[in-house]
Protein backbone atom coordinates (compact mmCIF):
# COMPACT_ATOMS: atom_id res chain seq x y z
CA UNK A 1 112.24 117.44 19.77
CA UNK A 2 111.07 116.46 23.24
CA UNK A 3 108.09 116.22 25.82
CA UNK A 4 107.43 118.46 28.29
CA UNK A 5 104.17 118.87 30.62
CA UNK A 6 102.57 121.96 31.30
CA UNK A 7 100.39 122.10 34.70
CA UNK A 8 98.16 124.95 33.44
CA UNK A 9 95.46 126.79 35.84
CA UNK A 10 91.91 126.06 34.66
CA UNK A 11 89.29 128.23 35.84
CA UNK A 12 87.55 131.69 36.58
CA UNK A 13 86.28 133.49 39.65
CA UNK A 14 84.65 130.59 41.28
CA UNK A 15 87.48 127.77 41.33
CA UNK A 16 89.26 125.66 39.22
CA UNK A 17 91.79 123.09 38.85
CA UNK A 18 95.62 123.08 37.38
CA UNK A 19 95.50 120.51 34.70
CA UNK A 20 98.57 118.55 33.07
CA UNK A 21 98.97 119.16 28.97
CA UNK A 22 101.50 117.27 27.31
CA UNK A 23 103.21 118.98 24.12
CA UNK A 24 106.14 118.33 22.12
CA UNK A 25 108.49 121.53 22.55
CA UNK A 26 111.83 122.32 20.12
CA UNK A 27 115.03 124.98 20.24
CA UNK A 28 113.81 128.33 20.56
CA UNK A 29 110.25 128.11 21.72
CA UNK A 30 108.71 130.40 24.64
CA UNK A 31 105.84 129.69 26.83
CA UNK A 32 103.57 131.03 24.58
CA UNK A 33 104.81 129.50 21.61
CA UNK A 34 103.43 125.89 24.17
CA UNK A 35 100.35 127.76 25.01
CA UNK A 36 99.55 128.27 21.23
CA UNK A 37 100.55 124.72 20.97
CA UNK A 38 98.30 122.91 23.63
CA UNK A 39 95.38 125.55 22.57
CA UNK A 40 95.56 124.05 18.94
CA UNK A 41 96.29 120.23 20.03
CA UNK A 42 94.16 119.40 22.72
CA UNK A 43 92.62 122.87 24.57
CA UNK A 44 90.39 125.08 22.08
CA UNK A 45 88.69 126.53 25.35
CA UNK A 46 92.08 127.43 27.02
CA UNK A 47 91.79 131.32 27.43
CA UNK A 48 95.11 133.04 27.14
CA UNK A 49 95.73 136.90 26.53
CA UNK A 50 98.68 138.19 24.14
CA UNK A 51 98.79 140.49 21.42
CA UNK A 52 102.28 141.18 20.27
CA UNK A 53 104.86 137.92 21.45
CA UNK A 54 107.61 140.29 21.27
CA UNK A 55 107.56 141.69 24.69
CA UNK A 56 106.25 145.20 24.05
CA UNK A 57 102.58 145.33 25.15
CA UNK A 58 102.70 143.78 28.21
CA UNK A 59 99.45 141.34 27.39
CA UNK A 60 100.91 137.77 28.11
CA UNK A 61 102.02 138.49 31.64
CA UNK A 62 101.73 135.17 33.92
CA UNK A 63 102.94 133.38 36.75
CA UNK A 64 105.50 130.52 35.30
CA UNK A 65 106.89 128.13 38.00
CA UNK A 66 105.12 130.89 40.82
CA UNK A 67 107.32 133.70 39.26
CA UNK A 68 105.35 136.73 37.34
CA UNK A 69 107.24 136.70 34.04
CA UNK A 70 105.56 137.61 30.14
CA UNK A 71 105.07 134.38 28.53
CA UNK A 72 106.44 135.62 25.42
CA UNK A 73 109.76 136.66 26.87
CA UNK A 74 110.29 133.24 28.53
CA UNK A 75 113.08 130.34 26.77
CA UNK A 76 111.76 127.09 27.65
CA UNK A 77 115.43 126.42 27.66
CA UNK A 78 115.34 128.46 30.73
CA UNK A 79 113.41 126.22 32.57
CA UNK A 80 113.70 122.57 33.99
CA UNK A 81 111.26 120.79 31.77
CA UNK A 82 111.98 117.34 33.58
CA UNK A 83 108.85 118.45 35.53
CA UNK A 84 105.72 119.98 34.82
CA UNK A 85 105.82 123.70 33.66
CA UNK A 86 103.51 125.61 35.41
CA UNK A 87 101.29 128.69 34.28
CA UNK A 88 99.14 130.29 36.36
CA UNK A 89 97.26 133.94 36.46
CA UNK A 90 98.28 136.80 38.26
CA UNK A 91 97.51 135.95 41.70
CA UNK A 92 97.50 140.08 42.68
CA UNK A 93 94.33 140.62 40.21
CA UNK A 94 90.81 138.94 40.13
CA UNK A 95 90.82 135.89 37.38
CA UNK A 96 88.66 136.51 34.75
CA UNK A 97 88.92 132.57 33.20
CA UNK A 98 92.02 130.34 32.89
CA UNK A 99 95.14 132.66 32.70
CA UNK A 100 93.60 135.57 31.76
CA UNK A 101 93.35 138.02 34.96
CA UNK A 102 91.16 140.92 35.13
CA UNK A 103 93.46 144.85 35.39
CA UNK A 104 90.96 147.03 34.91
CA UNK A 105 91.88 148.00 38.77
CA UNK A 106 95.14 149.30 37.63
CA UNK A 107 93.14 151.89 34.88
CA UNK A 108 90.98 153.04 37.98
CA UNK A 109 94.40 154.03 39.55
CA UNK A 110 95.85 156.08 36.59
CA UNK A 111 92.86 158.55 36.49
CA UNK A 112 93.21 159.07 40.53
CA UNK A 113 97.08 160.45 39.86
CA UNK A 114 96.79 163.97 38.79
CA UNK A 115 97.92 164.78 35.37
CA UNK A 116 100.46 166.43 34.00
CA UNK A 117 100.22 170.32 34.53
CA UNK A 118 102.86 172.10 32.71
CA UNK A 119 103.80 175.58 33.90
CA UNK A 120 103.68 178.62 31.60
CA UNK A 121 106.26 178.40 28.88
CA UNK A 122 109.28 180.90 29.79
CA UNK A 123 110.44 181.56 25.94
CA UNK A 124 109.16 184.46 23.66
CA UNK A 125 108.07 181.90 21.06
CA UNK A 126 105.96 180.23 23.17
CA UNK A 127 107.46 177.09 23.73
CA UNK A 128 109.79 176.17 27.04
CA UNK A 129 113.56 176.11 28.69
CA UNK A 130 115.15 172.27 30.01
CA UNK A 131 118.15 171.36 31.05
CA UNK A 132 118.79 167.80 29.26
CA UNK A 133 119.47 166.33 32.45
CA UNK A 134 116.12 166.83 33.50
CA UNK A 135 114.91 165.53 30.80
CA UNK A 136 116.76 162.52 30.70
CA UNK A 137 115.71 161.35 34.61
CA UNK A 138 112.17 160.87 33.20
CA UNK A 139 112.96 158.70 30.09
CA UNK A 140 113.81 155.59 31.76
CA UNK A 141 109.92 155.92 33.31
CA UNK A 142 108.22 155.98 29.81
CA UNK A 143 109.42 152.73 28.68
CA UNK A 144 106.87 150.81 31.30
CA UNK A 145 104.53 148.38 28.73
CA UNK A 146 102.23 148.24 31.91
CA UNK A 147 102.59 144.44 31.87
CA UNK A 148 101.63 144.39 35.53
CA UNK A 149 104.44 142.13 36.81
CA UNK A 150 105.50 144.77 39.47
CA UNK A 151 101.92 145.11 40.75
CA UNK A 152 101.55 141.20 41.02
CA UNK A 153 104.58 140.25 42.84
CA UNK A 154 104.28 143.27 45.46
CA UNK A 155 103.43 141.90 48.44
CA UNK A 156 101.27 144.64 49.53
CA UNK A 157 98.81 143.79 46.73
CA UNK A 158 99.77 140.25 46.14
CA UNK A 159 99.86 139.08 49.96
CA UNK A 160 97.77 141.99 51.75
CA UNK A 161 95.29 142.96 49.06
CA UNK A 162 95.69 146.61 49.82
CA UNK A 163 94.22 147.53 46.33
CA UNK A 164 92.15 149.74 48.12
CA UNK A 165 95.01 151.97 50.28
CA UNK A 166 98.08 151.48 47.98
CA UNK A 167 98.42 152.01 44.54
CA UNK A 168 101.51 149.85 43.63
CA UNK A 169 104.78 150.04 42.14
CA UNK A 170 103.57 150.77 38.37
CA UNK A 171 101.55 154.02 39.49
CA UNK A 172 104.61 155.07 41.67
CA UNK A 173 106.49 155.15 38.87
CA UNK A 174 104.01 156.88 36.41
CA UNK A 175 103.92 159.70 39.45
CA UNK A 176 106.98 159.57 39.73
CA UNK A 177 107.79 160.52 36.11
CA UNK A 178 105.37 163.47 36.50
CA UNK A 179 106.33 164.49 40.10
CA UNK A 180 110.44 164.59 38.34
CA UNK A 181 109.28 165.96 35.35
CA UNK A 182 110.97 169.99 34.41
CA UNK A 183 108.27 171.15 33.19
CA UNK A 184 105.06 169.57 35.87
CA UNK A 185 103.84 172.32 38.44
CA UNK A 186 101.33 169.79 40.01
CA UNK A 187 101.51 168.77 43.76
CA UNK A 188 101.10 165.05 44.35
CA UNK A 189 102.99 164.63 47.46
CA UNK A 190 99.62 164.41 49.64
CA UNK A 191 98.13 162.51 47.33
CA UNK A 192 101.11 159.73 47.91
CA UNK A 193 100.75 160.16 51.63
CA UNK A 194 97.60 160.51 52.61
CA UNK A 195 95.27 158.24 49.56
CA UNK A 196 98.12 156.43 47.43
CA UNK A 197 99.79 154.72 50.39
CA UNK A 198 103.49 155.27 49.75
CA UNK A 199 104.28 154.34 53.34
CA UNK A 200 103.48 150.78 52.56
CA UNK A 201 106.27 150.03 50.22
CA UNK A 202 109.08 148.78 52.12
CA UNK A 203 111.32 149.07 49.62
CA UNK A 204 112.22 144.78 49.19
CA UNK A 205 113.55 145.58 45.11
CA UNK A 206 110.83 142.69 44.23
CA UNK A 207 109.35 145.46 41.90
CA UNK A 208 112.70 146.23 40.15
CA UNK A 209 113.55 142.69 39.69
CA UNK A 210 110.62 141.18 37.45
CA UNK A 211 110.40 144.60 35.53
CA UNK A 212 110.80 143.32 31.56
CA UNK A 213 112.57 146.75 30.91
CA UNK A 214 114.81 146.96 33.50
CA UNK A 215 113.51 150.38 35.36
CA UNK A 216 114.76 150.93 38.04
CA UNK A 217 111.54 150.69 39.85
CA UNK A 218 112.70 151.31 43.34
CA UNK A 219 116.34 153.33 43.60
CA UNK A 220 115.02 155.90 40.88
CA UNK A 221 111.30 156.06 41.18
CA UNK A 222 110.19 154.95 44.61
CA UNK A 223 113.24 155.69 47.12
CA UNK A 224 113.40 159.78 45.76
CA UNK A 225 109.43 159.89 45.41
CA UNK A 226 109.34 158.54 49.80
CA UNK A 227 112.05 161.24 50.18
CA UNK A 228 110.18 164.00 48.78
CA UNK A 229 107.45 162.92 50.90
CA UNK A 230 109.56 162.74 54.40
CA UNK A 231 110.89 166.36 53.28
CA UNK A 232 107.50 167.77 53.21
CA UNK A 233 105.65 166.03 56.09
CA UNK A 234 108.35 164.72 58.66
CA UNK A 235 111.53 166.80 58.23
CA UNK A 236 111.25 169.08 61.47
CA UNK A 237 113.28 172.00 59.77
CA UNK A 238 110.90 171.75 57.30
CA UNK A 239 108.12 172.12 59.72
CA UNK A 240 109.72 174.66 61.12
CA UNK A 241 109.89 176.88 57.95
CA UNK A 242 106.60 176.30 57.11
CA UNK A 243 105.03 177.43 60.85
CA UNK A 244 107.46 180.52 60.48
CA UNK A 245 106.07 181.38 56.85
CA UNK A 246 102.77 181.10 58.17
């Protein structure tokens, strides 16, 4: 057993401080586990949000020495602890008090993405036709928890505040998975131009790299969704067929 100190942000909306918290820490604890810790030592007010410490929801998400990372996910072994530890809120979202950061921005976003529109099932019992390969391009997109660590370290949010022209890597992905899907009919592609902002991601991989569940947020979502995009509104043989079909 051993000290460590833990420079925790203190605060809401209106300011705040980082303050110091001294906790004894042992083999095997996570960030959390010293949250909980300094919560039931010494800060009773400290307002933290988690729900299941297994990495799954996507609640504890955090910045931890300036790095968005789930609490629950992060070793303490993994970190120097010969200096202070430090935990701030997402910088990307408003702070609601202490570490807690308010989303609700990002739930605003998923009801602007048209939803999934199936076309007519091709079967005489009623049900559809897909090749498994299809199929399997998708599944990798449905295992986002929606812990918002790709949304806080883009730099278009995070550095530009572009909330209200780009809707960030999470909700390129989610379109993504319905723009790839086998069985989706709907048309998104202007949507992503024109209101979503595509053109701002410049592809840095900063996305992909904090992602909890390894997606492979930019080679498989965003890279094929900005080339479906270029097809359609900047290919000039594509321009051309279009004027000659009209």
């Amino acid at each position: 057993m051993t000290n460590a100190t833990f420079r925790i942000w203190r605060g809401d909306a209106k300011g705040g401080e980082a303050r110091d918290y001294v906790t004894d820490v042992t083999e095997g604890m996570v960030v959390l586990d010293a949250v909980h810790q300094i919560q039931a030592e010494s800060a009773p007010d400290l307002a933290a949000r988690w729900n299941c410490k297994a990495g799954k929801c996507g609640s504890c998400s955090a910045e931890i020495n300036g790095a968005p990372r789930l609490m629950c996910m992060t070793r303490l072994e993994e970190l120097p602890l010969d200096e202070p530890v430090t935990i701030q809120p997402m910088k990307a979202f408003p702070s609601i008090r202490d570490l807690v950061s308010d989303v609700s921005w990002n739930f605003a976003v998923k009801k602007r993405i048209k939803k999934f529109t199936p076309r007519p099932p091709d079967a005489a019992d009623g049900t559809w036709r897909m090749a498994q390969v299809d199929v399997d391009r998708v599944q990798e997109f449905r295992k986002c928890i929606e812990c918002f660590l790709c949304q806080d370290v883009c730099h278009v949010l995070r550095e530009h505040s572009k909330h209200d022209e780009f809707i960030g890597p999470r909700f390129l992905v989610y379109a993504a998975a319905l723009e790839m899907h086998p069985l989706d009919v709907a048309d998104r592609l202007g949507d992503l131009k024109d209101d979503m902002g595509i053109g701002y991601c410049n592809i840095t991989k900063c996305c992909t790299k904090v992602c909890p569940e390894n997606i492979t947020i930019t080679d498989n979502a965003i890279i094929p969704l900005k080339e479906r995009v270029v097809d359609r509104f900047y290919d000039p043989v594509h321009a051309l067929v279009r004027l000659f079909k009209r």
